[in-house]
C-alpha atoms as a PDB file:
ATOM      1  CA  UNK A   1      90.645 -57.001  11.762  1.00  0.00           C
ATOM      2  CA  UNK A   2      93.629 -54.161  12.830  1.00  0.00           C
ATOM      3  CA  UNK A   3      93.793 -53.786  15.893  1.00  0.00           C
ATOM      4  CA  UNK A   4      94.690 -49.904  15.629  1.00  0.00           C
ATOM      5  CA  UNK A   5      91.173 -48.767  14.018  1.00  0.00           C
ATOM      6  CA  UNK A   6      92.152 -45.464  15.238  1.00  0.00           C
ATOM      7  CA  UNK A   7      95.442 -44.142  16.417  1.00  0.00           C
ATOM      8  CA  UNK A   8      95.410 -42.686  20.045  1.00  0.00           C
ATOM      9  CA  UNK A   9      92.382 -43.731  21.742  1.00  0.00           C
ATOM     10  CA  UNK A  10      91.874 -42.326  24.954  1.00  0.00           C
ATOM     11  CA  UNK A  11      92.287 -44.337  27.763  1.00  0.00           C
ATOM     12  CA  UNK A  12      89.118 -45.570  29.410  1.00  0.00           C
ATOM     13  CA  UNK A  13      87.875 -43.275  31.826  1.00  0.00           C
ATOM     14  CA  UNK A  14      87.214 -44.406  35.944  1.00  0.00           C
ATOM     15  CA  UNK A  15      83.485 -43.078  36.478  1.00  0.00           C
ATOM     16  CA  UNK A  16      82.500 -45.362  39.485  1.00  0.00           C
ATOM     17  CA  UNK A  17      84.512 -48.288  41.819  1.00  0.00           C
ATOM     18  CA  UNK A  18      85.136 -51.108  39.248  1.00  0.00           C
ATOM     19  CA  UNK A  19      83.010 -48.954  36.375  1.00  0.00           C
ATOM     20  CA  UNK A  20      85.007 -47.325  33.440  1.00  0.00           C
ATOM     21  CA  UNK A  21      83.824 -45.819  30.589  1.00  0.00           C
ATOM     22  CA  UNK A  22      85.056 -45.729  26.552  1.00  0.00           C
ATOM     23  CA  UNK A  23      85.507 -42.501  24.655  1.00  0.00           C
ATOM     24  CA  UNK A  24      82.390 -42.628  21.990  1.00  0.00           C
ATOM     25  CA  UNK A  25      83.169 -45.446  18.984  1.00  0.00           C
ATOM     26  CA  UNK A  26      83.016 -44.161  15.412  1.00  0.00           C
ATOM     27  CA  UNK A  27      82.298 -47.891  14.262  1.00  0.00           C
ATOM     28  CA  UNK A  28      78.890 -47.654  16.540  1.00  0.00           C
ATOM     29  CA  UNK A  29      77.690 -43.930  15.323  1.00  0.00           C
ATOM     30  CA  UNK A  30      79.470 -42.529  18.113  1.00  0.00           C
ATOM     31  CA  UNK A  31      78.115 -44.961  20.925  1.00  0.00           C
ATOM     32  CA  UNK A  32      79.756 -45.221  24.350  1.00  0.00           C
ATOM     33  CA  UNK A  33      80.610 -48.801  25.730  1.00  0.00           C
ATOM     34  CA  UNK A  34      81.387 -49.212  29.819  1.00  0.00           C
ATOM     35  CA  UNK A  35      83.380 -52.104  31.202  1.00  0.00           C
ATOM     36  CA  UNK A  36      82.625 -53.765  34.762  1.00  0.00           C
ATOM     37  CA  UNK A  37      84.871 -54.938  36.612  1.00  0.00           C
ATOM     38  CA  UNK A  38      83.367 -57.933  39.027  1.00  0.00           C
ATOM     39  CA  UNK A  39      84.385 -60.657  40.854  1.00  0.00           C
ATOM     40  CA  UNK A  40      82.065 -63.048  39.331  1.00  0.00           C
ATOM     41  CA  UNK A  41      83.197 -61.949  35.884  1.00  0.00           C
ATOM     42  CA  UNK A  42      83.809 -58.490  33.856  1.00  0.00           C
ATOM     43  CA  UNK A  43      81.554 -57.724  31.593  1.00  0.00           C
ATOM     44  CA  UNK A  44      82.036 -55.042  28.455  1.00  0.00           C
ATOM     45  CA  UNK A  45      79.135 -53.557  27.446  1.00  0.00           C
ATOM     46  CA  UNK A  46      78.886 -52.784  23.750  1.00  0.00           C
ATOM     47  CA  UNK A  47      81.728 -52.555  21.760  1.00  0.00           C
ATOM     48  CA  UNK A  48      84.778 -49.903  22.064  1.00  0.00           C
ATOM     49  CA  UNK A  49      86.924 -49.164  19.234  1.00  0.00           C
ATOM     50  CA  UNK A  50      89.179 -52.088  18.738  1.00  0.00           C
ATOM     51  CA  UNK A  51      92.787 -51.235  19.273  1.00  0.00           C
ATOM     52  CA  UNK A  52      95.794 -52.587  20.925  1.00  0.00           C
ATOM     53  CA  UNK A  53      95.248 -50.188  23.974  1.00  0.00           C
ATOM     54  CA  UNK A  54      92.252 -50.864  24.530  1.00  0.00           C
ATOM     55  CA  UNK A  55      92.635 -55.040  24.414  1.00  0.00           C
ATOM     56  CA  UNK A  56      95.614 -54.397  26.609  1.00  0.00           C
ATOM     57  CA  UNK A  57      93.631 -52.409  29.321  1.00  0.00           C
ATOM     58  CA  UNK A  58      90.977 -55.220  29.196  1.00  0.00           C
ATOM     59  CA  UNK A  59      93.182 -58.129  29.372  1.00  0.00           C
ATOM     60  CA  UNK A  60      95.124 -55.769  32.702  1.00  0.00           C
ATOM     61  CA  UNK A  61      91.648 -56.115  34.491  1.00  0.00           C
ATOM     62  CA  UNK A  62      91.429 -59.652  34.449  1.00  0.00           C
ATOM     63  CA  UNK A  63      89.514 -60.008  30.758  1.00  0.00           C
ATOM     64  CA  UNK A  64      86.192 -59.744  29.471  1.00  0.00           C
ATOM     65  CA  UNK A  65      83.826 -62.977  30.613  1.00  0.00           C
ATOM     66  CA  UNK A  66      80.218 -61.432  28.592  1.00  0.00           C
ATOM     67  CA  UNK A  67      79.996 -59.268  25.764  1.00  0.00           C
ATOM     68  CA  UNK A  68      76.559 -57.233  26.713  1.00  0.00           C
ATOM     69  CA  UNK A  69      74.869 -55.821  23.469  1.00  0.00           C
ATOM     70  CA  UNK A  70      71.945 -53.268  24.228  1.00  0.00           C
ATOM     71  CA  UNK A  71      70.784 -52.934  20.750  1.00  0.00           C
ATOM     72  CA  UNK A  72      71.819 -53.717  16.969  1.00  0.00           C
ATOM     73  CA  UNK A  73      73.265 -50.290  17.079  1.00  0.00           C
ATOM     74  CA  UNK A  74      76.239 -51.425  19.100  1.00  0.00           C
ATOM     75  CA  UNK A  75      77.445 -54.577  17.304  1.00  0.00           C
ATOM     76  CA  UNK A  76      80.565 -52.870  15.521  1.00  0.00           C
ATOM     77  CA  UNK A  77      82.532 -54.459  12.781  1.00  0.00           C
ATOM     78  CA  UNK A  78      84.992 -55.600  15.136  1.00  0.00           C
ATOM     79  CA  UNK A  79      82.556 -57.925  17.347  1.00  0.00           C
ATOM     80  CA  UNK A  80      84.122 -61.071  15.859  1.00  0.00           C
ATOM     81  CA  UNK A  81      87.530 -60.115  16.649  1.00  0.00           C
ATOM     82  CA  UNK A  82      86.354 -59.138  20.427  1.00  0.00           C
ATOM     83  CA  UNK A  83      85.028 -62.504  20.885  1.00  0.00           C
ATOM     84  CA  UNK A  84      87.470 -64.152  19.639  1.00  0.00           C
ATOM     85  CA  UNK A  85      90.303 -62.392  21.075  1.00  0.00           C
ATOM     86  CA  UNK A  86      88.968 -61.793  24.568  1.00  0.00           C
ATOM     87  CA  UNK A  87      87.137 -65.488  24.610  1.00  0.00           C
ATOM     88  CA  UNK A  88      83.772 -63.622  25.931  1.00  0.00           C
ATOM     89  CA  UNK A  89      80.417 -64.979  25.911  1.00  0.00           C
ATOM     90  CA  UNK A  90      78.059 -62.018  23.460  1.00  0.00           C
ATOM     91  CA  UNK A  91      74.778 -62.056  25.043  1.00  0.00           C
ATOM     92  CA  UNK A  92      71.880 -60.644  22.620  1.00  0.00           C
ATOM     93  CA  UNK A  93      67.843 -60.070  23.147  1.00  0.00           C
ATOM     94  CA  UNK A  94      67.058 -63.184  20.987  1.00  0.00           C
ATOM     95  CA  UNK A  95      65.210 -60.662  18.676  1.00  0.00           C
ATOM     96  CA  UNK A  96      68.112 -59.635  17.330  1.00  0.00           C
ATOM     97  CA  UNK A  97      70.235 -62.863  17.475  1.00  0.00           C
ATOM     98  CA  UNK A  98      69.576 -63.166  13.927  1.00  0.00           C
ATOM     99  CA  UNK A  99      72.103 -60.396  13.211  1.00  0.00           C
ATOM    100  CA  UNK A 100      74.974 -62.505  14.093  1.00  0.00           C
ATOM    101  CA  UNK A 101      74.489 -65.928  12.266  1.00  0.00           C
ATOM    102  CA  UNK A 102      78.141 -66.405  12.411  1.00  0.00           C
ATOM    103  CA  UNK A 103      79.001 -65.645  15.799  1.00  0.00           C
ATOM    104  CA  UNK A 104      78.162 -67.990  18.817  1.00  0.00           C
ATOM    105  CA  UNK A 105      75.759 -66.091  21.240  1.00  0.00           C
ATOM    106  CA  UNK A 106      73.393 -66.208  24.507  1.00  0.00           C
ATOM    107  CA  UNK A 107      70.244 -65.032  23.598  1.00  0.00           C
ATOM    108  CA  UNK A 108      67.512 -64.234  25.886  1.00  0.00           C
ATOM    109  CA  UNK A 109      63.857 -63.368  25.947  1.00  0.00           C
ATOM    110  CA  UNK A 110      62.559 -61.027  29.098  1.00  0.00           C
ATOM    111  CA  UNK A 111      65.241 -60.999  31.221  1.00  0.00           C
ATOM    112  CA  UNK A 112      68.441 -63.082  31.710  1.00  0.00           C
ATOM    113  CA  UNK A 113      70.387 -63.216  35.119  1.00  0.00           C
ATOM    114  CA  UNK A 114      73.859 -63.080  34.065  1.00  0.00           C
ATOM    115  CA  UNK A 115      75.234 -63.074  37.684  1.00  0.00           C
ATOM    116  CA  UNK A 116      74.222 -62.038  41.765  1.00  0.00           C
ATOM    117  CA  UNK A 117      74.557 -58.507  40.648  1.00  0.00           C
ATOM    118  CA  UNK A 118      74.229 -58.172  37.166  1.00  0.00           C
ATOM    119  CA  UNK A 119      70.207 -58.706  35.136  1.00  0.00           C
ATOM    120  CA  UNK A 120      69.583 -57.631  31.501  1.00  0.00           C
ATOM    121  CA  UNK A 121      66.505 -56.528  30.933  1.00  0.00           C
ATOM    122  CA  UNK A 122      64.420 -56.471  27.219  1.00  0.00           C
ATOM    123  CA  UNK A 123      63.399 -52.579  26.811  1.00  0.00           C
ATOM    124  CA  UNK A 124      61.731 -53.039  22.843  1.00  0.00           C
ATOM    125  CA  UNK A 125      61.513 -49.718  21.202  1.00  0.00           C
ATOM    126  CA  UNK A 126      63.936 -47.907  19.893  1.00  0.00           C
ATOM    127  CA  UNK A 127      64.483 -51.214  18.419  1.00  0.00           C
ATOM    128  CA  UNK A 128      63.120 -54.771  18.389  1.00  0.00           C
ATOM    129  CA  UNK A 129      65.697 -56.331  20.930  1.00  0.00           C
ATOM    130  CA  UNK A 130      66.497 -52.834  22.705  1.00  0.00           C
ATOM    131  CA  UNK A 131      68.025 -54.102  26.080  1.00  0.00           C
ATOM    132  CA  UNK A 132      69.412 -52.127  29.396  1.00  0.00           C
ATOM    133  CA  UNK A 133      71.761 -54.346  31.644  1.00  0.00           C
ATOM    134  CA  UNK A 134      71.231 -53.586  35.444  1.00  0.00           C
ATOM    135  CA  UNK A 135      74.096 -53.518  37.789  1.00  0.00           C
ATOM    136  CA  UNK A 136      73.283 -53.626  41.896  1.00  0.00           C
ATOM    137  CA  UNK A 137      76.287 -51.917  42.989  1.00  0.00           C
ATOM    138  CA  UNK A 138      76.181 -48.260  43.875  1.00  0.00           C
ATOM    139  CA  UNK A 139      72.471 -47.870  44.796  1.00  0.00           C
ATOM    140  CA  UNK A 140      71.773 -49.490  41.142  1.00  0.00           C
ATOM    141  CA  UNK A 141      73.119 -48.569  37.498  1.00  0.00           C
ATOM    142  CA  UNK A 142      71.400 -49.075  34.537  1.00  0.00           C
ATOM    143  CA  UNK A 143      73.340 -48.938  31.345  1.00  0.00           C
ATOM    144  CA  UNK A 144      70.485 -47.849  28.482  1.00  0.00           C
ATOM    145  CA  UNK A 145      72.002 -48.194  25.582  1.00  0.00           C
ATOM    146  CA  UNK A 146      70.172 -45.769  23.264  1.00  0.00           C
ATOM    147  CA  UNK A 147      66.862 -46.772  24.409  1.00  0.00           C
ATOM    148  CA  UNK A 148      67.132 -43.558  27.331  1.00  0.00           C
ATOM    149  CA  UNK A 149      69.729 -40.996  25.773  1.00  0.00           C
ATOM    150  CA  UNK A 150      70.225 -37.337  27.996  1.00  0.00           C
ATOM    151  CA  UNK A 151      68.696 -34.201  26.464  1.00  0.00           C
ATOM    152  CA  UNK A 152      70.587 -30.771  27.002  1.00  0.00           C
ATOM    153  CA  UNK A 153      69.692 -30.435  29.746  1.00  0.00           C
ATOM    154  CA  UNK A 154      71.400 -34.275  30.655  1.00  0.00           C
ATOM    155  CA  UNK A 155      67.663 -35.759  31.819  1.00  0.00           C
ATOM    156  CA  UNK A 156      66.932 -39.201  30.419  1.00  0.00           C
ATOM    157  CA  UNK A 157      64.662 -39.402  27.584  1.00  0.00           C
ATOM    158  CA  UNK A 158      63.869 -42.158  24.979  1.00  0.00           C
ATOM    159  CA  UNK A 159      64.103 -39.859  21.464  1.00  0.00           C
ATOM    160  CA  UNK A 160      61.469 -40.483  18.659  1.00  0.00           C
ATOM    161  CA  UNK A 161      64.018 -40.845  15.610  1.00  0.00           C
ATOM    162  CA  UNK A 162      64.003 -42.156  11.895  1.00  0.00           C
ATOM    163  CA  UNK A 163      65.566 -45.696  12.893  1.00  0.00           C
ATOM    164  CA  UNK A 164      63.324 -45.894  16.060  1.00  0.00           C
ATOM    165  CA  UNK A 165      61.176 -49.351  15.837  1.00  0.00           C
ATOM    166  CA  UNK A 166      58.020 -48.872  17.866  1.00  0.00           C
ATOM    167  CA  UNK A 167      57.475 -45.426  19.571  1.00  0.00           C
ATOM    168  CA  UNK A 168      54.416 -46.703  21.359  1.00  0.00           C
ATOM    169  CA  UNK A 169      56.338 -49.684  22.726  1.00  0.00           C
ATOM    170  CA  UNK A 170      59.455 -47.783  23.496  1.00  0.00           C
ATOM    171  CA  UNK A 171      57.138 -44.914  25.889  1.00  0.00           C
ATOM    172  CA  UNK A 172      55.489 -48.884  27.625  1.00  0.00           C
ATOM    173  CA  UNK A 173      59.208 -49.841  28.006  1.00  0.00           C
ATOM    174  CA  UNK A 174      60.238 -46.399  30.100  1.00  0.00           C
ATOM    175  CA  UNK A 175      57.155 -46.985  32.185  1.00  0.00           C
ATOM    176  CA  UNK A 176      58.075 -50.744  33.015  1.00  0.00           C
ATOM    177  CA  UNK A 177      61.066 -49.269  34.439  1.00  0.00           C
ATOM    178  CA  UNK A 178      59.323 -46.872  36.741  1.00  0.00           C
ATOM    179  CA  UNK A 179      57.738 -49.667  37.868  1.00  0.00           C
ATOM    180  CA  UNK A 180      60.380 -51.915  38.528  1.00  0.00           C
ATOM    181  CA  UNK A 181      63.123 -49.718  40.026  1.00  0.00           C
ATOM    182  CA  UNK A 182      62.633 -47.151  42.659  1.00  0.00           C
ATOM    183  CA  UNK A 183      64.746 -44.183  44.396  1.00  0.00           C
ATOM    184  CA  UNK A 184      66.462 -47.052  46.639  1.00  0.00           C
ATOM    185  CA  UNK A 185      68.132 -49.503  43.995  1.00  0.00           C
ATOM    186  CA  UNK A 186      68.500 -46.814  41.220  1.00  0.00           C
ATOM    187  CA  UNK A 187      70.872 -44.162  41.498  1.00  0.00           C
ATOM    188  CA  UNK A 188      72.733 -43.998  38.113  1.00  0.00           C
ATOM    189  CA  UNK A 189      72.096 -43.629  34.474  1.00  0.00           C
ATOM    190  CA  UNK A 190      74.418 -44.735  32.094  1.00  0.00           C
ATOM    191  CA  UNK A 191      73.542 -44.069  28.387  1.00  0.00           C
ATOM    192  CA  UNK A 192      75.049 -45.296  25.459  1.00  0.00           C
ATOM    193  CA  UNK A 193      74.985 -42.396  23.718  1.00  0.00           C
ATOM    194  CA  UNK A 194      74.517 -38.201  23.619  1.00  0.00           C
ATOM    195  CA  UNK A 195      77.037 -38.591  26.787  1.00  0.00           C
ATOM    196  CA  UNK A 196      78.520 -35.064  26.020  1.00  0.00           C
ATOM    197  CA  UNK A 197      75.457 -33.342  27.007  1.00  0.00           C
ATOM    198  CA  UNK A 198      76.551 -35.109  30.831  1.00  0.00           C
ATOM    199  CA  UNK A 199      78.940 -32.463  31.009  1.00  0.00           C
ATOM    200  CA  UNK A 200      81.649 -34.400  32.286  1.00  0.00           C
ATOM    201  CA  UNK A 201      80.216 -36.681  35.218  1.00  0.00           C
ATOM    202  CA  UNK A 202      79.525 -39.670  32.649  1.00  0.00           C
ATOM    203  CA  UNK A 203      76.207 -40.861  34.330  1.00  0.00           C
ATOM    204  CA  UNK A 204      72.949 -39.318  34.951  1.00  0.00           C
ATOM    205  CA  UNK A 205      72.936 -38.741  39.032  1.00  0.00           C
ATOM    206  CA  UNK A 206      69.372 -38.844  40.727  1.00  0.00           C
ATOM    207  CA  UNK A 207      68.672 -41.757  38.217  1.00  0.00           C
ATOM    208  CA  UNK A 208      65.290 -42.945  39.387  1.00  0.00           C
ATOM    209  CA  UNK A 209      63.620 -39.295  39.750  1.00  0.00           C
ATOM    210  CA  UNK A 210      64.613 -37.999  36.547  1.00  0.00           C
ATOM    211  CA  UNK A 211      63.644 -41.709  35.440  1.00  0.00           C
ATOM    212  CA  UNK A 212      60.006 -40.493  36.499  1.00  0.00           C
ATOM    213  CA  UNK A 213      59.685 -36.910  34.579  1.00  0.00           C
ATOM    214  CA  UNK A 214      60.014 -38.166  31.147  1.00  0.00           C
ATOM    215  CA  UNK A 215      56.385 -37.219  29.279  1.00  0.00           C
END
């Protein structure tokens, strides 16, 4: 595939220590991908527009050791050419493995420990293998792929749409969460999608709270 999908991508945006954020990918519907930067290994979550700039930023911060996907929605076009230029390891809910018959990945079932601070977690719903990835550092971050998208008024919210798999299951997977995280180990939201309506800060702040109000 080109490598210059697009012409001037901007550069990828500092939101927390070691946590930088993609502008929104026109191969993914507009989705948002994040790149951590850890000791243990960086990890890219979903994929950004593929372009020299960005490869060359990635390859600047030491690489790319997993490729997280959070949902169907975010395998672009380009995944093959990430993988294989990068050399990362794509890890998939194993209910959507099937999608990528071609491609070598890690698939898991419930949850898969990719590293001390790093968990992905199955969140079925907006579709079948609808994952967030969980990140310890900074009071907690979970990345939510479009399974918890901001409203207008930038709260989290899972959104009943055409494409959505299993409304019922997706309302069970935003109340597993509740009960798994609490105000002290989650402080950030950060969607994969809808990010505009953030108004600039590029996470939802007062994660676990607003975490609690959806209906």
């Amino acid at each position: 595939m080109n490598l210059n999908t697009i012409k001037s991508p901007k550069p990828p945006r500092l939101l927390l220590e070691d946590l930088f954020a993609f502008a929104p990918n026109r191969e993914i519907l507009g989705g948002t991908s994040y790149f951590i930067v850890e000791e243990s290994g960086n990890i890219l979550i979903d994929c950004p527009a593929y372009h020299h700039d960005h490869l060359q930023f990635l390859q600047g911060k030491g690489g790319v050791k997993w490729l997280f996907l959070t949902h169907r929605g975010g395998i672009s076009p380009s995944l093959k050419s990430w993988q294989t230029t990068l050399g990362c390891n794509i890890i998939i809910q194993e209910q959507e493995a099937y999608l990528l018959p071609n491609i070598p990945v890690t698939s898991f079932e419930r949850e898969m420990v990719i590293s001390e601070t790093l968990i992905g977690i199955w969140t079925p719903g907006h579709s079948t293998g609808s994952a967030c990835l969980y990140w310890q550092k900074h009071g907690g971050v979970l990345f939510t792929g479009r399974h918890l998208l901001p409203n207008q008024q930038g709260n989290p919210v899972p959104l009943k749409l055409e494409k959505t798999f299993h409304w019922g299951r997706q309302l069970q997977s935003v109340a597993q969460l509740c009960d798994r995280f609490s105000p002290d180990n989650l402080h950030y939201i950060c969607p994969g999608a809808n990010t505009g309506f953030l108004r600039g800060k590029g996470f939802i702040e007062n994660a676990y709270e607003r975490l609690t109000r959806v209906p």
